[in-house]
C-alpha atoms as a PDB file:
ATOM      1  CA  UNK A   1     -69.677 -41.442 -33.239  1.00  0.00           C
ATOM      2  CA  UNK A   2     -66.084 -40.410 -33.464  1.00  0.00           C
ATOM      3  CA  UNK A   3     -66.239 -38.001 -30.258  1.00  0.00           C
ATOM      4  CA  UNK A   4     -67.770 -40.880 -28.223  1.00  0.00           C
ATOM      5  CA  UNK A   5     -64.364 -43.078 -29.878  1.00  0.00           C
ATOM      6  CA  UNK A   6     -62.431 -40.676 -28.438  1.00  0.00           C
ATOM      7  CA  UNK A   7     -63.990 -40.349 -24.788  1.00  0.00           C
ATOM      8  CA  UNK A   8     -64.488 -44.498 -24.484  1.00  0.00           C
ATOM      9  CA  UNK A   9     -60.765 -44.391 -25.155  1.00  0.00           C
ATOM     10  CA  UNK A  10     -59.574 -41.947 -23.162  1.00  0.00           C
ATOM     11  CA  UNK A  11     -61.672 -42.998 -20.353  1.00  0.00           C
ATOM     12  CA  UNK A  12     -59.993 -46.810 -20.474  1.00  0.00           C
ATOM     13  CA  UNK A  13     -56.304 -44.960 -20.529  1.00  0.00           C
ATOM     14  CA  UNK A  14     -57.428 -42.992 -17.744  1.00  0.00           C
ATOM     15  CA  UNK A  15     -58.880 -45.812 -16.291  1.00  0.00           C
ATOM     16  CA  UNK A  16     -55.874 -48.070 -16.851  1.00  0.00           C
ATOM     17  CA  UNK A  17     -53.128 -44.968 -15.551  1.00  0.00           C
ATOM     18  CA  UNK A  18     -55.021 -44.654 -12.064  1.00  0.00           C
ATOM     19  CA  UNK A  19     -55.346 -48.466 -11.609  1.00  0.00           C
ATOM     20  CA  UNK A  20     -51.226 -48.848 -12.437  1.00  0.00           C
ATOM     21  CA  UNK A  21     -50.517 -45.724 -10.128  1.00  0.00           C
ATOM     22  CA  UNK A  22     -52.469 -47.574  -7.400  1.00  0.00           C
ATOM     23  CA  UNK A  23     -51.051 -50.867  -7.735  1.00  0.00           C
ATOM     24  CA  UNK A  24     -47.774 -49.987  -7.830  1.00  0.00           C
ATOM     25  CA  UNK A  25     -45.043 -49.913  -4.892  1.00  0.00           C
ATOM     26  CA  UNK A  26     -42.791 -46.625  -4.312  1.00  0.00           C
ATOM     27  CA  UNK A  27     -40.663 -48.471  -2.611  1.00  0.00           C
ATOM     28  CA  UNK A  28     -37.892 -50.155  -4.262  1.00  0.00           C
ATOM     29  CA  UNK A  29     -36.843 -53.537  -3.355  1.00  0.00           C
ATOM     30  CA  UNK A  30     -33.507 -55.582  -3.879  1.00  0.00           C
ATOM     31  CA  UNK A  31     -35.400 -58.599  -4.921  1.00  0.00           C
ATOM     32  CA  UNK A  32     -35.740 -60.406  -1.555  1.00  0.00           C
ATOM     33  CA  UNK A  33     -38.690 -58.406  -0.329  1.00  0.00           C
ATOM     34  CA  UNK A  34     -36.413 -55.969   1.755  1.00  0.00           C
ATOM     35  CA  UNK A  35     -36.017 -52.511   0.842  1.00  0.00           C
ATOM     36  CA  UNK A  36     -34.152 -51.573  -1.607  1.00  0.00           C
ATOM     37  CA  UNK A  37     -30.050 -49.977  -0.135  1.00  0.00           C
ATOM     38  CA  UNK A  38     -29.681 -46.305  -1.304  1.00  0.00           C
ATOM     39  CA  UNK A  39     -26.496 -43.766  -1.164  1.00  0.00           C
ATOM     40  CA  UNK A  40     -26.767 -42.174   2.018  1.00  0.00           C
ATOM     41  CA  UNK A  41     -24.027 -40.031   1.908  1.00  0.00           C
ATOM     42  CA  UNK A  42     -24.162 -38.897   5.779  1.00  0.00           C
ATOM     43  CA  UNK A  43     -22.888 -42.518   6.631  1.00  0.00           C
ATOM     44  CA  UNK A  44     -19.596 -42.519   4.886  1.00  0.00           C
ATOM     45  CA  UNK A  45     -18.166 -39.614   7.053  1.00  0.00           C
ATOM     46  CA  UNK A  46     -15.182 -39.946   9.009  1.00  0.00           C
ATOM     47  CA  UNK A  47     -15.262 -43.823   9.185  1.00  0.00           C
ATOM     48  CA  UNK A  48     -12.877 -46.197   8.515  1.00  0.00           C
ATOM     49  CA  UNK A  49     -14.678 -48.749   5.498  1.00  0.00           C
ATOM     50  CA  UNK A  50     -12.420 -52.161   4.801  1.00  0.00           C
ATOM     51  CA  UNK A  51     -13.322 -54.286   2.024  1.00  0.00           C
ATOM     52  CA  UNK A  52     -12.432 -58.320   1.995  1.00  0.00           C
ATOM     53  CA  UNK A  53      -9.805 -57.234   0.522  1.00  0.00           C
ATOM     54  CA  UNK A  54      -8.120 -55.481   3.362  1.00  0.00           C
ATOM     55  CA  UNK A  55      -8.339 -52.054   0.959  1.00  0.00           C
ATOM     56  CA  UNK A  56      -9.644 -48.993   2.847  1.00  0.00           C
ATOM     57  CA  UNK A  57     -11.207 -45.967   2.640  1.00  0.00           C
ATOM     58  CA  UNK A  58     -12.040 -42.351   5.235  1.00  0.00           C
ATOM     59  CA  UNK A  59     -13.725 -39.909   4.242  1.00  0.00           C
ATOM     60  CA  UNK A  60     -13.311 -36.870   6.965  1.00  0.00           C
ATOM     61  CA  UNK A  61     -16.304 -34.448   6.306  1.00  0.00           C
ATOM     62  CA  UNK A  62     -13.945 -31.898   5.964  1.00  0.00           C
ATOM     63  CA  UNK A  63     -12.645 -33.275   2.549  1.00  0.00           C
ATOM     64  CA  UNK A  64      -9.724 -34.933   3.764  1.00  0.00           C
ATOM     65  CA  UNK A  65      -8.901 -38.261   2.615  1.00  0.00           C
ATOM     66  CA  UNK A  66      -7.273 -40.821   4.729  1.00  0.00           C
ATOM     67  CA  UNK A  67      -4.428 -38.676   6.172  1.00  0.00           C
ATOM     68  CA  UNK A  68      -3.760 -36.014   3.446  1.00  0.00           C
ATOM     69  CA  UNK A  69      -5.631 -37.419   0.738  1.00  0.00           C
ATOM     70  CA  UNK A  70      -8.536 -34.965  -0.600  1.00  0.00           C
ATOM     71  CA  UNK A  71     -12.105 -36.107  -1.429  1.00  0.00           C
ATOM     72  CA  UNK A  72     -15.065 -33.859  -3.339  1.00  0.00           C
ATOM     73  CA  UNK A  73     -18.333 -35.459  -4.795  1.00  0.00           C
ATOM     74  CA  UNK A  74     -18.649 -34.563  -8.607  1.00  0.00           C
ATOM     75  CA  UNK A  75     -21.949 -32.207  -9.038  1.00  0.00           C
ATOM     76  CA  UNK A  76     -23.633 -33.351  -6.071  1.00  0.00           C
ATOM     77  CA  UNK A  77     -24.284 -36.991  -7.911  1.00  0.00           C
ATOM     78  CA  UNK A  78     -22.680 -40.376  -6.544  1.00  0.00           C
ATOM     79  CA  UNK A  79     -19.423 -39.476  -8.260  1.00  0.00           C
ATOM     80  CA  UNK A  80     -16.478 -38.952  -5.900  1.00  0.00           C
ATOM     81  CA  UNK A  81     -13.056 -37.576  -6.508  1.00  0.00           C
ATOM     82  CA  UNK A  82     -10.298 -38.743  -4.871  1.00  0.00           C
ATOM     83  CA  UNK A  83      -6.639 -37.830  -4.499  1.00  0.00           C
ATOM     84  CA  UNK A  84      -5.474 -40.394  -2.106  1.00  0.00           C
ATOM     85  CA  UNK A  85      -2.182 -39.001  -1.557  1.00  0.00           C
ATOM     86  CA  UNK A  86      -0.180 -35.212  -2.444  1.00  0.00           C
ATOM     87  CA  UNK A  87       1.560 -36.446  -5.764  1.00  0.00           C
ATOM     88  CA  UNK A  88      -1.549 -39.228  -7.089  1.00  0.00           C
ATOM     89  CA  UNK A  89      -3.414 -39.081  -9.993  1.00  0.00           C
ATOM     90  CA  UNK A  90      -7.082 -38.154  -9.395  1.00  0.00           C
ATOM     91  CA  UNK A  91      -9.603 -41.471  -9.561  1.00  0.00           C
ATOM     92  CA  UNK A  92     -13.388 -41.083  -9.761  1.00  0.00           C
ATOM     93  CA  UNK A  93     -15.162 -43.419  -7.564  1.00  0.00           C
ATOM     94  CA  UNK A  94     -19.220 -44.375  -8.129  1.00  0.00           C
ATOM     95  CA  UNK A  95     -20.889 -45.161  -5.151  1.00  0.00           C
ATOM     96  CA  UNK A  96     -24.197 -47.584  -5.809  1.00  0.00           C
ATOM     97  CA  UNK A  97     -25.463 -47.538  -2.080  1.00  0.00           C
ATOM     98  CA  UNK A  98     -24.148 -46.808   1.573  1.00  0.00           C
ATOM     99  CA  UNK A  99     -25.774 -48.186   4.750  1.00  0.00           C
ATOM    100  CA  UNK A 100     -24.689 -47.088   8.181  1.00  0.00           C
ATOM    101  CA  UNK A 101     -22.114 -49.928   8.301  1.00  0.00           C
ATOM    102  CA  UNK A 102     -22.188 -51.276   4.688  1.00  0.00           C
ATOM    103  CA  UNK A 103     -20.991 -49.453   1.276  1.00  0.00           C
ATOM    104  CA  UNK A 104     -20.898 -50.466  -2.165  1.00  0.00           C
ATOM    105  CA  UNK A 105     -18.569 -48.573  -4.775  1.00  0.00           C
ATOM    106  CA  UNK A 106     -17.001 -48.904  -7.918  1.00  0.00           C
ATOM    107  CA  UNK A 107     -13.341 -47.206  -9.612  1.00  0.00           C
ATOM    108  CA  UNK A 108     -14.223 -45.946 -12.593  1.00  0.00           C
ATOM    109  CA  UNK A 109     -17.063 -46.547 -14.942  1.00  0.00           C
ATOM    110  CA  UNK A 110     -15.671 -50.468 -16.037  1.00  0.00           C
ATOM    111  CA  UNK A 111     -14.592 -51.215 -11.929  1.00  0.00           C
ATOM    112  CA  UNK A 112     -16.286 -53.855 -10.401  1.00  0.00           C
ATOM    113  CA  UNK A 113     -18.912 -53.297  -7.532  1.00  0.00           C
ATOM    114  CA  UNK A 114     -16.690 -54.159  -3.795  1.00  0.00           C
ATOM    115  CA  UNK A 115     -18.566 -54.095  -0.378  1.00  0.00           C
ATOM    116  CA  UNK A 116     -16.771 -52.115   2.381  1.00  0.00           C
ATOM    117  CA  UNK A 117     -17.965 -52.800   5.892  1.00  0.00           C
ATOM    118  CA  UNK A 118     -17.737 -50.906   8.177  1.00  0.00           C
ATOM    119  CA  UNK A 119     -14.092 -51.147  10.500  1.00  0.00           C
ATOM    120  CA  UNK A 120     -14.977 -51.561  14.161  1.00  0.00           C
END
């Protein structure tokens, strides 16, 4: 009796894992039905980005920042180092997503998310 316990049960979880697995979506979404914005690092190089603010950022792919300015990402995660200027104190910027002419980062840990766009 207790053997055939066993098998009914692990026959529903089995059951109910491949029925979940099927029904659900990979892809992420932003809540409107449109796919979700992820980091793609590739589209922050050597553009100018501008928030509302009139603040800006370039990121050469060589490292540079701005004019002489030095970038590096922090263990290949969406942590970014920055030394805008010879002399500056080091900030960490977190990057939650980059489009091809949208970004959305964040000064330290506590910073508030701002949208850069793209400077045409």
């Amino acid at each position: 009796m207790r053997t055939r316990t066993i098998q009914f049960f692990s026959t529903v979880l089995l059951s109910l894992v491949l029925i979940g697995t099927s029904c659900s979506d990979d892809s992420p979404t932003d809540g409107g039905g449109d796919q979700a914005k992820t980091l793609n690092k590739e589209f922050l190089y050597d553009k100018v980005w501008e928030s509302s603010e009139g603040f800006k950022h370039e990121f050469k792919d060589d490292g540079v920042y701005k004019f002489d300015g030095t970038w590096r990402w922090l263990n290949d995660s969406d942590s970014m180092e920055i030394l805008a200027f010879k002399g500056d104190n080091l900030r960490i910027w977190y990057f939650d997503w980059c489009t091809e002419k949208e970004m959305q980062c964040r000064l330290g840990k506590k910073g508030g998310p701002v949208i850069y766009k793209l400077q045409e």
